[in-house]
Protein backbone atom coordinates (compact mmCIF):
# COMPACT_ATOMS: atom_id res chain seq x y z
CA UNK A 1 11.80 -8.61 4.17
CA UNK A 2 13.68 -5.12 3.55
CA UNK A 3 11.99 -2.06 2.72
CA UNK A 4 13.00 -1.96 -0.60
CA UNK A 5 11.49 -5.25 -1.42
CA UNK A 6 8.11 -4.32 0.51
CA UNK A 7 7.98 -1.10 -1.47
CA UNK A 8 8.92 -2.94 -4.92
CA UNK A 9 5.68 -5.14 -3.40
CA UNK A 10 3.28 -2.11 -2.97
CA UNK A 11 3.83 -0.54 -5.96
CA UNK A 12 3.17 -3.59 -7.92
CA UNK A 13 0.33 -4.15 -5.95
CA UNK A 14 -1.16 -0.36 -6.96
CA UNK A 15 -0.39 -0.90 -10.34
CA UNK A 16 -1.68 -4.06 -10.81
CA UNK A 17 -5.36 -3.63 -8.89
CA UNK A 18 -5.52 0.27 -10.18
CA UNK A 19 -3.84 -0.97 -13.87
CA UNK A 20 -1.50 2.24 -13.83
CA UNK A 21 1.35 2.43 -16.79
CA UNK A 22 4.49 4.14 -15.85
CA UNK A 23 3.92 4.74 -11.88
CA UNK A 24 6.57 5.31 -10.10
CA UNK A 25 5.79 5.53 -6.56
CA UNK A 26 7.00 7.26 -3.75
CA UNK A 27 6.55 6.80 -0.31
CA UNK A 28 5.59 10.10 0.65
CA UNK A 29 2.24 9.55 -2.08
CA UNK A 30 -0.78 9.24 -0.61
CA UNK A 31 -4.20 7.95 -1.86
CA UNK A 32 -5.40 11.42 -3.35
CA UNK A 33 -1.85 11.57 -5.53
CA UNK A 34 -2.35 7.93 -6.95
CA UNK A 35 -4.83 7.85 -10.31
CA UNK A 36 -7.59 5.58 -9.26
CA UNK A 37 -7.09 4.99 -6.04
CA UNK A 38 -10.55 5.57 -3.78
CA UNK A 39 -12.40 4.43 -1.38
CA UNK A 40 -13.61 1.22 -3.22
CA UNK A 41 -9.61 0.72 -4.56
CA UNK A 42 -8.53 1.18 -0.92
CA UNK A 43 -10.29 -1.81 0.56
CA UNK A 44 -9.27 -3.85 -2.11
CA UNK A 45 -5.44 -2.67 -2.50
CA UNK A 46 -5.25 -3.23 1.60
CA UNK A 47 -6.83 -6.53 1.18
CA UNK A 48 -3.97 -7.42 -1.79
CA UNK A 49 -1.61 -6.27 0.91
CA UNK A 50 -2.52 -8.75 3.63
CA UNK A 51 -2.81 -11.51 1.83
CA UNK A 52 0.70 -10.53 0.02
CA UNK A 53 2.63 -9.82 3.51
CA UNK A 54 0.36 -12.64 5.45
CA UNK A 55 -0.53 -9.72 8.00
CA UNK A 56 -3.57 -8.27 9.33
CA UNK A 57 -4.52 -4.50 9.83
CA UNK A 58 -6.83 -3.08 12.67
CA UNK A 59 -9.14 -0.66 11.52
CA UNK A 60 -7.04 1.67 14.05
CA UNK A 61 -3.79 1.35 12.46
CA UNK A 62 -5.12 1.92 8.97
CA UNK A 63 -6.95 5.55 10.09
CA UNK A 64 -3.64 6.33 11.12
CA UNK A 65 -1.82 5.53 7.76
CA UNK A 66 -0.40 9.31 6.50
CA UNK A 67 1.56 7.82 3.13
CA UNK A 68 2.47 5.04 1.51
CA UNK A 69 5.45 5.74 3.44
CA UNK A 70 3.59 4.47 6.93
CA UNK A 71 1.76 1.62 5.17
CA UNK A 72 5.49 0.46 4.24
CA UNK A 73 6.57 0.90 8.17
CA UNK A 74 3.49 -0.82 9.07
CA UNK A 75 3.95 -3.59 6.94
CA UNK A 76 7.67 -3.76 8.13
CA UNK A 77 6.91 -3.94 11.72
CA UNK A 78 3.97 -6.75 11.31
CA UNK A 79 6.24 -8.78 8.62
């Protein structure tokens, strides 16, 4: 899958758990810029993304997330 198409993926994802109208995302967002989006949102918006991509995060890799712009390269490199 191509980056484009994961981050087409993600940001239906965020709009769709968090119910945003008229987000555009961009990759260098993270959590704090994104209406909605805390710590309750996170585990379910990271659960939405495994089960989307069929990939599994280590509690590691996620602490190191920056952006939506590393959970996109993560998701890459696992896919």
């Amino acid at each position: 899958m191509d980056r484009k198409e994961i981050s087409r993926t993600v940001q239906g994802i965020l709009i769709d758990i968090l119910h945003l109208d008229n987000f555009e995302m961009k990759e260098n967002m993270t959590a704090a810029d994104v209406p909605g989006w805390d710590s309750l949102s996170h585990m379910v918006i990271i659960s939405k993304v495994e089960k989307e991509f069929n990939v599994i995060f280590k509690l590691r890799e996620l602490s190191k997330l920056e952006n939506l712009d590393a959970l996109i390269d993560l998701i890459q490199q696992k896919s």
